[in-house]
Protein backbone atom coordinates (compact mmCIF):
# COMPACT_ATOMS: atom_id res chain seq x y z
CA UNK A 1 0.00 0.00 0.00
CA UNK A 2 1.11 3.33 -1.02
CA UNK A 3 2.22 5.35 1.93
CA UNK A 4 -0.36 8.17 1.07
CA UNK A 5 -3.11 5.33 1.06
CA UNK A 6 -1.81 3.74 4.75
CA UNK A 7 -1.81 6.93 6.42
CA UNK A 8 -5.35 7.98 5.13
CA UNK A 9 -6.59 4.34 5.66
CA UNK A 10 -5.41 4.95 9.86
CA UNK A 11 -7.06 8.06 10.00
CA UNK A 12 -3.77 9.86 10.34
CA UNK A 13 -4.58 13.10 7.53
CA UNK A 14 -7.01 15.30 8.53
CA UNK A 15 -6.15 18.38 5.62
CA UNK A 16 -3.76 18.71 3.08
CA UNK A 17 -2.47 21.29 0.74
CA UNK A 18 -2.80 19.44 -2.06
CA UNK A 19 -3.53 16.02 -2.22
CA UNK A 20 -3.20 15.10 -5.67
CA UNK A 21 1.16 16.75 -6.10
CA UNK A 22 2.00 15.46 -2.53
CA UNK A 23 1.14 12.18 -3.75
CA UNK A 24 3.22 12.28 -6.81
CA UNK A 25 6.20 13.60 -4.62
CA UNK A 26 6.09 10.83 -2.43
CA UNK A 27 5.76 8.08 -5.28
CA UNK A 28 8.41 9.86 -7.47
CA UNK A 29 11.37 9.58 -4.84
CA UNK A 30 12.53 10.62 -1.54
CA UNK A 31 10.98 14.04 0.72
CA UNK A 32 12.38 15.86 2.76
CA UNK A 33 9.77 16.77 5.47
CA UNK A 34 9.57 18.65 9.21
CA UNK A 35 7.34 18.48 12.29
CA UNK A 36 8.06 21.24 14.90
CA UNK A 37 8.12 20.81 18.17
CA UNK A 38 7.37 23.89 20.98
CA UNK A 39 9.07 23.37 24.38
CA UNK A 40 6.22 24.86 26.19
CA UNK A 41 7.00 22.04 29.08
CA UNK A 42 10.32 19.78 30.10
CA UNK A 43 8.58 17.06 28.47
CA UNK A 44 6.22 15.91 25.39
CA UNK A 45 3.08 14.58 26.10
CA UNK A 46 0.47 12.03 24.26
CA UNK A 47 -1.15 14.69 21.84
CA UNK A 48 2.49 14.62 20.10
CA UNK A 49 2.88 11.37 19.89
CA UNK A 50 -0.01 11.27 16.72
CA UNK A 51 2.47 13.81 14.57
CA UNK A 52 6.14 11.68 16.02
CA UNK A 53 4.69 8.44 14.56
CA UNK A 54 3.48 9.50 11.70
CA UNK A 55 6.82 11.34 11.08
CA UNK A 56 8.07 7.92 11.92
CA UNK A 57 5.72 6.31 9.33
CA UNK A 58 7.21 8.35 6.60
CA UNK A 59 10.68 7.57 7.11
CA UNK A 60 10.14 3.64 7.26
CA UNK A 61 8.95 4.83 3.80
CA UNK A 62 12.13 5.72 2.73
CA UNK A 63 11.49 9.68 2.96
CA UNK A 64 13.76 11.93 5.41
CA UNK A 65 12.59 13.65 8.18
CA UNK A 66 13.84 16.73 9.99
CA UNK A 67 12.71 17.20 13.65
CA UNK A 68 12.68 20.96 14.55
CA UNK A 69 12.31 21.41 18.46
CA UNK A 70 11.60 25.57 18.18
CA UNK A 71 14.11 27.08 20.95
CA UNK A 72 12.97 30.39 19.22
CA UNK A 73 9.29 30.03 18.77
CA UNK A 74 9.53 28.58 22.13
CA UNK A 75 10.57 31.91 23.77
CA UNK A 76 7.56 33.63 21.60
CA UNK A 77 4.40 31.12 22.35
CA UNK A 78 1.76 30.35 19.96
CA UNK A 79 -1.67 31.53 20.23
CA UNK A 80 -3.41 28.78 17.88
CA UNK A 81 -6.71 28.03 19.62
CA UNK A 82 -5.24 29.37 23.42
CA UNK A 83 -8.09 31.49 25.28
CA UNK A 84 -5.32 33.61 26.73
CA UNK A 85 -1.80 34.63 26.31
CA UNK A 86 0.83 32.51 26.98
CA UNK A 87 3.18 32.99 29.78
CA UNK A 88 6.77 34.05 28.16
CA UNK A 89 9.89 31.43 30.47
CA UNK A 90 13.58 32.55 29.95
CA UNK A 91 15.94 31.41 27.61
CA UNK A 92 17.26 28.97 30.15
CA UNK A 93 14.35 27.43 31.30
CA UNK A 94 13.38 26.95 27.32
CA UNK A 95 16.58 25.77 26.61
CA UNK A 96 16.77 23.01 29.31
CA UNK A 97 12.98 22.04 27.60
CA UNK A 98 14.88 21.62 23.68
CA UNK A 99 17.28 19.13 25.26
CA UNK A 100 14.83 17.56 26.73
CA UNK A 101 12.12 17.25 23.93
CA UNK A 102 15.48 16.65 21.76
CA UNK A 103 16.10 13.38 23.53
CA UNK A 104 12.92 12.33 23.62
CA UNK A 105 12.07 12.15 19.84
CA UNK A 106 15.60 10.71 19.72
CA UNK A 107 13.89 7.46 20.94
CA UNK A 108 11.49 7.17 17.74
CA UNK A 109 12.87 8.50 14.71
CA UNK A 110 16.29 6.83 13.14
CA UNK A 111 18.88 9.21 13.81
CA UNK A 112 21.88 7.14 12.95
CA UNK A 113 21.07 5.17 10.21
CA UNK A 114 20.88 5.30 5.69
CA UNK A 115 20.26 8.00 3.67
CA UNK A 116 17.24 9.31 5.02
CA UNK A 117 18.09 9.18 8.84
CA UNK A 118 16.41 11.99 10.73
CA UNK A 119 18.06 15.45 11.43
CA UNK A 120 17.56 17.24 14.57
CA UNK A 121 17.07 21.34 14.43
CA UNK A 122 16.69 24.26 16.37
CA UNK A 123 14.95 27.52 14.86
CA UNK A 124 17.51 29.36 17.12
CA UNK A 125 20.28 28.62 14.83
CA UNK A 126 18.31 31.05 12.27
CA UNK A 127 16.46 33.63 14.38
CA UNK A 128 19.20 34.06 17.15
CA UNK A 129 20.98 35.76 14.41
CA UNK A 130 18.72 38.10 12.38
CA UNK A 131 17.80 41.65 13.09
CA UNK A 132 14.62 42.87 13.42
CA UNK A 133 15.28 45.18 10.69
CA UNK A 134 15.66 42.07 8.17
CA UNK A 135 13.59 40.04 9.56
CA UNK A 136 10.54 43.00 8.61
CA UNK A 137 12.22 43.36 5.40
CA UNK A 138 12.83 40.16 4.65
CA UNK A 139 10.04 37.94 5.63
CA UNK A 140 7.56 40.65 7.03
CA UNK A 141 6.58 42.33 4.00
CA UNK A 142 5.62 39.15 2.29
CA UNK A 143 2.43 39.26 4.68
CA UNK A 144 -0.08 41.57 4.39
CA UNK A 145 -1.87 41.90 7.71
CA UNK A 146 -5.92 40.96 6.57
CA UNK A 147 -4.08 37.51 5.48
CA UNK A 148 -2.94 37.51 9.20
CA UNK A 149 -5.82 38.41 10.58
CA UNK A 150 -8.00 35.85 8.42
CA UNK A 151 -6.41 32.82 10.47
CA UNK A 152 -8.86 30.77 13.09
CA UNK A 153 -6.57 30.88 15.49
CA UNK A 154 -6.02 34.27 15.21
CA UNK A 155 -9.34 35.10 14.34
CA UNK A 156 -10.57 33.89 18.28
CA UNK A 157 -8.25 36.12 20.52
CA UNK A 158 -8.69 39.21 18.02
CA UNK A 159 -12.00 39.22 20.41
CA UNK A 160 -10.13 38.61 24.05
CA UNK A 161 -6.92 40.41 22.89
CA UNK A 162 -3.87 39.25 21.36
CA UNK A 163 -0.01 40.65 21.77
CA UNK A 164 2.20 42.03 18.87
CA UNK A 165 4.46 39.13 19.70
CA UNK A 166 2.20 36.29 19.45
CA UNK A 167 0.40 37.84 16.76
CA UNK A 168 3.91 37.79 14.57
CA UNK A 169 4.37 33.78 15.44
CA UNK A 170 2.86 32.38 11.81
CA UNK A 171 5.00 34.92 10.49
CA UNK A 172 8.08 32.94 12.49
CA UNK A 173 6.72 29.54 11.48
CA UNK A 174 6.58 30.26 8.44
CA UNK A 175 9.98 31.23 8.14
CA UNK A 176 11.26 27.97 9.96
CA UNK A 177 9.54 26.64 6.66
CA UNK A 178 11.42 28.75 4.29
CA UNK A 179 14.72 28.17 5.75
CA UNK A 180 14.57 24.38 6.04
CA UNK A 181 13.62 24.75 2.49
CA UNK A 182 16.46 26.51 1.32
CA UNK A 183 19.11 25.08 3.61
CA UNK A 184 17.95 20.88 3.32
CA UNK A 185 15.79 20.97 0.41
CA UNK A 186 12.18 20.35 2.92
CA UNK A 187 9.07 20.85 1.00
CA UNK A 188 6.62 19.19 3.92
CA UNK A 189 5.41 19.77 7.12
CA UNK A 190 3.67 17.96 9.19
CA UNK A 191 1.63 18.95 12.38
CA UNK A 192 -1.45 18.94 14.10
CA UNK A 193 -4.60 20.32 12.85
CA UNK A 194 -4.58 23.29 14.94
CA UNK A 195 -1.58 24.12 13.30
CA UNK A 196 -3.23 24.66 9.78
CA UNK A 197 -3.37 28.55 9.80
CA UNK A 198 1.01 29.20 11.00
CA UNK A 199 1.50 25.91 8.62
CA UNK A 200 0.11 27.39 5.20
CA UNK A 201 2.06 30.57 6.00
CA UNK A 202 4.84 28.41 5.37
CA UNK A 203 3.66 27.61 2.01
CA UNK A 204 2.55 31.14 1.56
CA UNK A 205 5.97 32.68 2.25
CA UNK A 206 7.67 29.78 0.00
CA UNK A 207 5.23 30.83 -2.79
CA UNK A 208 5.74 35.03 -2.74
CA UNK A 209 9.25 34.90 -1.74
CA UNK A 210 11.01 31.59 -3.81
CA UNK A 211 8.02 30.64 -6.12
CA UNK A 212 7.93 27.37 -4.68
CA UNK A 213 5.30 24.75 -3.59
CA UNK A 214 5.51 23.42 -0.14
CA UNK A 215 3.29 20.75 0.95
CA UNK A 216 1.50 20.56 4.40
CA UNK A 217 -0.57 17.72 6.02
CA UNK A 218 -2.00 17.77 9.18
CA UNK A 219 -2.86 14.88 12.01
CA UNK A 220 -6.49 15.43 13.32
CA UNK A 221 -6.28 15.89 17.34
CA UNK A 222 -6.91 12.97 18.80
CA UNK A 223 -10.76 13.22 21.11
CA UNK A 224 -12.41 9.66 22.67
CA UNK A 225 -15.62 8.66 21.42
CA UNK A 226 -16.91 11.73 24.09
CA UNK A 227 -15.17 14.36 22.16
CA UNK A 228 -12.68 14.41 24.96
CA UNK A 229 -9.07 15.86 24.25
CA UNK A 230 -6.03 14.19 24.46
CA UNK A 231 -3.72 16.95 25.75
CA UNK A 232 -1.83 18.60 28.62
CA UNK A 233 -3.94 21.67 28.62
CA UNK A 234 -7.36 20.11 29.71
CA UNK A 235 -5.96 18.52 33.03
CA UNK A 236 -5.10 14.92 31.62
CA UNK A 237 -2.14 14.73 30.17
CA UNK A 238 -0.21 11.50 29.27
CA UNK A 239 3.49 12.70 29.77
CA UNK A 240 6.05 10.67 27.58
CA UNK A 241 8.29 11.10 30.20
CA UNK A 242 8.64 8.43 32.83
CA UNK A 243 9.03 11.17 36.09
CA UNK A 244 5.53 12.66 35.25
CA UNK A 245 3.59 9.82 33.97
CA UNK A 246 5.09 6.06 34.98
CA UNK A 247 4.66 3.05 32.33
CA UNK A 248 2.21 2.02 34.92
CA UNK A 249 -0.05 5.02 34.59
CA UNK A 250 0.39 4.79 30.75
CA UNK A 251 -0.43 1.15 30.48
CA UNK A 252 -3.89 1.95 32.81
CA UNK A 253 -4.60 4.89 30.58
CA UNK A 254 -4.67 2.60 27.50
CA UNK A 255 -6.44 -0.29 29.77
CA UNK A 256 -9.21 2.18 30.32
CA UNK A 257 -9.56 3.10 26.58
CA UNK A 258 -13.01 2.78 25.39
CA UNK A 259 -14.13 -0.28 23.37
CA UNK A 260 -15.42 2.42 20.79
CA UNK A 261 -11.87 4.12 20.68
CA UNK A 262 -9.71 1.07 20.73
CA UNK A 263 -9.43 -0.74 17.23
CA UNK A 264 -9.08 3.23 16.12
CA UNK A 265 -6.37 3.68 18.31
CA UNK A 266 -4.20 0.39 17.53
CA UNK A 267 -4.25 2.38 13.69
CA UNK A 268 -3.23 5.50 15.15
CA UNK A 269 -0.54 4.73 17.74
CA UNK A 270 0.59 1.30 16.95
CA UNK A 271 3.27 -0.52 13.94
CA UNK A 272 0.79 -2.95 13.56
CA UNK A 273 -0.12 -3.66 10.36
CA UNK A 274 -3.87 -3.01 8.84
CA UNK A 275 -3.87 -6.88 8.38
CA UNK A 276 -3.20 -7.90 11.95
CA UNK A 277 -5.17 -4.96 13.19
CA UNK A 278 -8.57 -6.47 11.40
CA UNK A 279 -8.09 -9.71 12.88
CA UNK A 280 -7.71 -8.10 16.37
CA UNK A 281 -10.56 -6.20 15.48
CA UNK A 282 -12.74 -9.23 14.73
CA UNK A 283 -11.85 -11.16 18.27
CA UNK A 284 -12.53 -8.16 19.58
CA UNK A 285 -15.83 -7.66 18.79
CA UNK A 286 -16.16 -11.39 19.40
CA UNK A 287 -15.82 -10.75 23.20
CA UNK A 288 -15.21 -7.01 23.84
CA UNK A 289 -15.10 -8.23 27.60
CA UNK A 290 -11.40 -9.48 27.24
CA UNK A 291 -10.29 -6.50 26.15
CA UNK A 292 -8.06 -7.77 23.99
CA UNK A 293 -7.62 -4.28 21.82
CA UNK A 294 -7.18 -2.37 25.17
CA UNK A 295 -4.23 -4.92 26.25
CA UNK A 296 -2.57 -5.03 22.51
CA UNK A 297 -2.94 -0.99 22.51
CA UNK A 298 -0.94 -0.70 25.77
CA UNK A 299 1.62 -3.32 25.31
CA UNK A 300 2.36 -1.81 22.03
CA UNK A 301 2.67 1.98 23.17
CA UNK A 302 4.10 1.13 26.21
CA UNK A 303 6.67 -0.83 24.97
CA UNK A 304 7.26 2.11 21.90
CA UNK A 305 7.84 4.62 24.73
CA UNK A 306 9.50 2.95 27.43
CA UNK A 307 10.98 -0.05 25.85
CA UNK A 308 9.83 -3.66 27.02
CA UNK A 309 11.01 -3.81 30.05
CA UNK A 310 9.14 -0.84 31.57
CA UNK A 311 5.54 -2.67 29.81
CA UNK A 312 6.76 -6.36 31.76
CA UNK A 313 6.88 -4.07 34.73
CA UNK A 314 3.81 -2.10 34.33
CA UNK A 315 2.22 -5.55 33.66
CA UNK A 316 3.08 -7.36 36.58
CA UNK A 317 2.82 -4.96 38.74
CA UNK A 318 -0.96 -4.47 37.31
CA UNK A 319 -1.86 -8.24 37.74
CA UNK A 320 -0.15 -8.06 41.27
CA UNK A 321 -2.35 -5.19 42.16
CA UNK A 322 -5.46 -6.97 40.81
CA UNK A 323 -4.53 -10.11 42.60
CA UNK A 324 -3.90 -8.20 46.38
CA UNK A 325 -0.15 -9.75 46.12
CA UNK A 326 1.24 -6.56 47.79
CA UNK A 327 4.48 -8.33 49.02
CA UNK A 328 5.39 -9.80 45.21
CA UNK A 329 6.14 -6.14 44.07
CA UNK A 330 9.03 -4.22 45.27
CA UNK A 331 8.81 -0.46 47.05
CA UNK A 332 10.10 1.01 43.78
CA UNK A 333 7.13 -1.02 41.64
CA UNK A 334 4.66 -0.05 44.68
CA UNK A 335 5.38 3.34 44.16
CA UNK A 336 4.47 3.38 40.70
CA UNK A 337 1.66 1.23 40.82
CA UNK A 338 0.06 3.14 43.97
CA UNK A 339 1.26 6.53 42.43
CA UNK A 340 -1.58 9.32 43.27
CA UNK A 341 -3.18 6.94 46.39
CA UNK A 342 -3.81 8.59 49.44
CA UNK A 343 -0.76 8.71 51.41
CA UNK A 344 -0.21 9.37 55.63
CA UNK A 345 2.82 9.53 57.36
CA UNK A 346 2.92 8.07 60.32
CA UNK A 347 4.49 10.12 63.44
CA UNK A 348 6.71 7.54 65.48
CA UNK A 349 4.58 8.35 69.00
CA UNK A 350 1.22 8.10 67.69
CA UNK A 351 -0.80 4.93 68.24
CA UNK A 352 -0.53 2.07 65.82
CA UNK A 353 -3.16 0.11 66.73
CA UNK A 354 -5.07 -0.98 63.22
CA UNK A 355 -8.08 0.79 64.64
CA UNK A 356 -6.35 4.19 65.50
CA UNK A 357 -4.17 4.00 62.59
CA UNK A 358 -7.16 3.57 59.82
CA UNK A 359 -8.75 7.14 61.36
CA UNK A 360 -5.81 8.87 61.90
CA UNK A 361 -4.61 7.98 58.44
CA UNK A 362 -7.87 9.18 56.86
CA UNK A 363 -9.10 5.77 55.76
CA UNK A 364 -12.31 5.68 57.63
CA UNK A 365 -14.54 8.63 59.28
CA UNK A 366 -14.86 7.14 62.46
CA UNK A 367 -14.00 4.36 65.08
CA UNK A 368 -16.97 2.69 64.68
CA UNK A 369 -16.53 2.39 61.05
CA UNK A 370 -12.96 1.43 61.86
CA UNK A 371 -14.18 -1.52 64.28
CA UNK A 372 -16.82 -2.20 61.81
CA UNK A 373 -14.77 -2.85 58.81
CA UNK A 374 -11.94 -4.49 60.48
CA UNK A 375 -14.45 -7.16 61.60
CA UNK A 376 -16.08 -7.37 58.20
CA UNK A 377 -12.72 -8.53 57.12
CA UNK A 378 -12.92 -5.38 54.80
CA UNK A 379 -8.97 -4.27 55.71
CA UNK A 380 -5.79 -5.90 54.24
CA UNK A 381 -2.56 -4.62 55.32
CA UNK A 382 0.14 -5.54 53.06
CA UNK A 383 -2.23 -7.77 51.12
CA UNK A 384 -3.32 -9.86 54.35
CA UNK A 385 -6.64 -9.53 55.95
CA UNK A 386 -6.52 -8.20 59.41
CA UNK A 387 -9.86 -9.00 61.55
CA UNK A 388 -7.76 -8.48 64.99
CA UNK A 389 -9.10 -5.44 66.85
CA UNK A 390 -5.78 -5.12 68.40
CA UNK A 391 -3.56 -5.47 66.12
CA UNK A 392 -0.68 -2.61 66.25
CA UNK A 393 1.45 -2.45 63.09
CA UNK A 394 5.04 -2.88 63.46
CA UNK A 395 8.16 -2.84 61.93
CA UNK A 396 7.55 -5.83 60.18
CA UNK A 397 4.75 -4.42 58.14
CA UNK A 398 7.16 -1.70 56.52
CA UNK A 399 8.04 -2.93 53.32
CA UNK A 400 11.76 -2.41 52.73
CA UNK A 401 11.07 -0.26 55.88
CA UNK A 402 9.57 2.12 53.96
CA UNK A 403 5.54 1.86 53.68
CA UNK A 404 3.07 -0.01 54.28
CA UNK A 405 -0.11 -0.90 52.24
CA UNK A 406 -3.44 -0.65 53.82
CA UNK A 407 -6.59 -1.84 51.38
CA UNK A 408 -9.97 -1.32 52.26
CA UNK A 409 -12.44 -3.60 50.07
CA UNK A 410 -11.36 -4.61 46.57
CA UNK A 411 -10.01 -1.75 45.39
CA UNK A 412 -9.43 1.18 47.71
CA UNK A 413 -5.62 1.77 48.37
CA UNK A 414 -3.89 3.72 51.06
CA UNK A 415 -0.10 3.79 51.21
CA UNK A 416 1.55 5.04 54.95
CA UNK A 417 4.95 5.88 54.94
CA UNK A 418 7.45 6.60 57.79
């Protein structure tokens, strides 16, 4: 299958310049393409992954990719689709972000390898450099400002109020554009769909400036059957990095997926073929209550992110969890599995009778309930049932003398630490 075909056939094009010349370019021979990256945060998060493996997709195709982590655009902020203004960081604190985000893609494009390994850039190597003179002369007057002011994402904070600076940022993207065209030959970009308006000034300024085409495609943003974003900015984000978001926490999110989302997904995020991802599909649907897609989507992430290791982990430490086999999993593994739990340290002088210590700690209201549930055989502590009134928790229930598990029910998990 034409690469063109696969990427339409996983639902990965959601616009494109022009569909009919960018699929003679990429049947004809190699492209040279981009996807930029903003350090707005130390750290890139699920939403980026769509635009990474399809960037990824391309070069398995035989076409070259340039990764562009914007150290200047970075320092600017773009307003696509933002209700307010962005909050400008120092040059430090955005250049700590590029190495980061640097060695993150690192882990899923080919950096080393043939004649279209990926090249990393840095739109700071072009705008550190250029006056503000130029750049007006230059690249400025090749926008008039009613083509500036027709963009959506523009067209939204005219209303609330937008700054000089982050009004100017297309203008900046599209030069990014321009450059990597004249300097490497790149006559693609790819990026998310909010992107469309600063991506097409790319093409624009390529067009008035060189009389050149440029090509653009863009990945749809990725919502669950609810219309829910994936993305840092409404309060869920799926960090690729392992400090904010564990392989644990990834391989729940993608357990929790939604039997509507999941087949749709395993197109999306996975190097499965179309082939192996119909036959999935069809046990799937065969009994949805396995979940097979949900466990085939986060093996196959997880393991893309983290590496295979970190999913064995996240797995076993899932079925230990399920199980109540507290005492199988290290402190390390407890901590990521129980990551976000209520937690209570425990004072040295305070009682730590299993009664006291389940009110104190905030696991029950009240005494009574205390007495109540211990009886019920409702509380494990480490993964054993405890249905003594007076039992006082000692040093042997720290794990690694470090915490101790308390469980109330089947699923409710407490971690106390000393």
């Amino acid at each position: 299958m034409h690469i063109f075909d696969e990427l339409k056939e996983r639902g990965l094009i959601f616009q494109t310049t022009d569909e009919e010349a960018l699929r003679k370019a990429l049947e004809e021979g190699q492209v040279s393409y981009y996807t930029g990256y903003d350090p707005t945060a130390d750290s890139l998060h699920l939403g980026h992954l769509v635009a990474i493996l399809t960037s990824r997709r391309l070069q398995l195709a035989g076409h070259k990719p340039y990764a562009l982590v914007g150290g200047a655009t970075g320092l600017i902020g773009d307003p696509s689709f933002k209700d307010a203004e962005r909050s400008l960081q120092t040059k430090d604190t955005v250049d700590g972000w590029v190495k980061s985000i640097q060695g993150q893609l690192s882990r899923f494009l080919d950096f080393e390898n043939g004649e279209n390994k990926a090249v990393m850039v840095n739109n700071y190597d072009w705008f550190g450099s250029i006056s503000f003179i130029d750049f007006l002369r230059d690249v400025g007057k090749y926008f008039t400002v009613n083509y500036m002011m027709s963009k959506e994402s523009v067209k939204k904070r005219i209303e609330t109020g937008i700054s000089y600076t982050e009004f100017a940022y297309q203008i900046m993207q599209g030069y990014d554009f321009f450059v990597l065209n004249q300097d490497h030959n790149v006559t693609l970009q790819i990026g998310g769909s909010d992107q469309w308006g600063n991506m097409t000034a790319g093409t624009e300024l390529l067009r008035r400036k060189a009389d050149k085409t440029g090509h653009v495609i863009t990945v749809p943003l990725i919502t669950d059957a609810t219309g829910k974003k994936f993305g840092k900015s409404e309060g869920n984000a799926v960090w690729l990095n392992p400090e904010k978001t564990s392989p644990y926490e990834m391989y729940q999110f993608w357990m929790n997926v939604m039997d509507a989302d999941a087949v749709r997904f395993l197109k999306i995020f996975t190097f499965l073929s179309l082939d192996e991802i119909e036959d999935i599909r069809k046990q799937f649907e065969a009994a949805p209550h396995e979940r097979l897609a949900q466990k085939v989507l986060a093996r196959e992430v997880v393991t893309l992110v983290h590496g295979e290791e970190a999913y064995k982990e996240a797995l076993n430490i899932t079925e230990q969890l399920f199980a109540g086999n507290i005492k199988n999993l290290s402190v390390k593994e407890l901590k990521q599995g129980l990551r976000g739990v209520p937690n209570y340290q425990v004072q040295a002088d305070e009682n730590h009778n299993i009664v006291e210590i389940l009110v104190s700690s905030g696991v029950v209201n009240s005494k009574r309930q205390a007495r109540e549930d211990v009886q019920n055989g409702a509380i494990y502590v480490n993964g054993d049932r405890i249905q003594d009134l007076d039992y006082v928790l000692s040093d042997a229930d720290k794990l690694e003398n470090e915490l101790t598990v308390i469980r109330r029910g089947k699923k409710k998990y407490f971690v106390l630490t000393y």
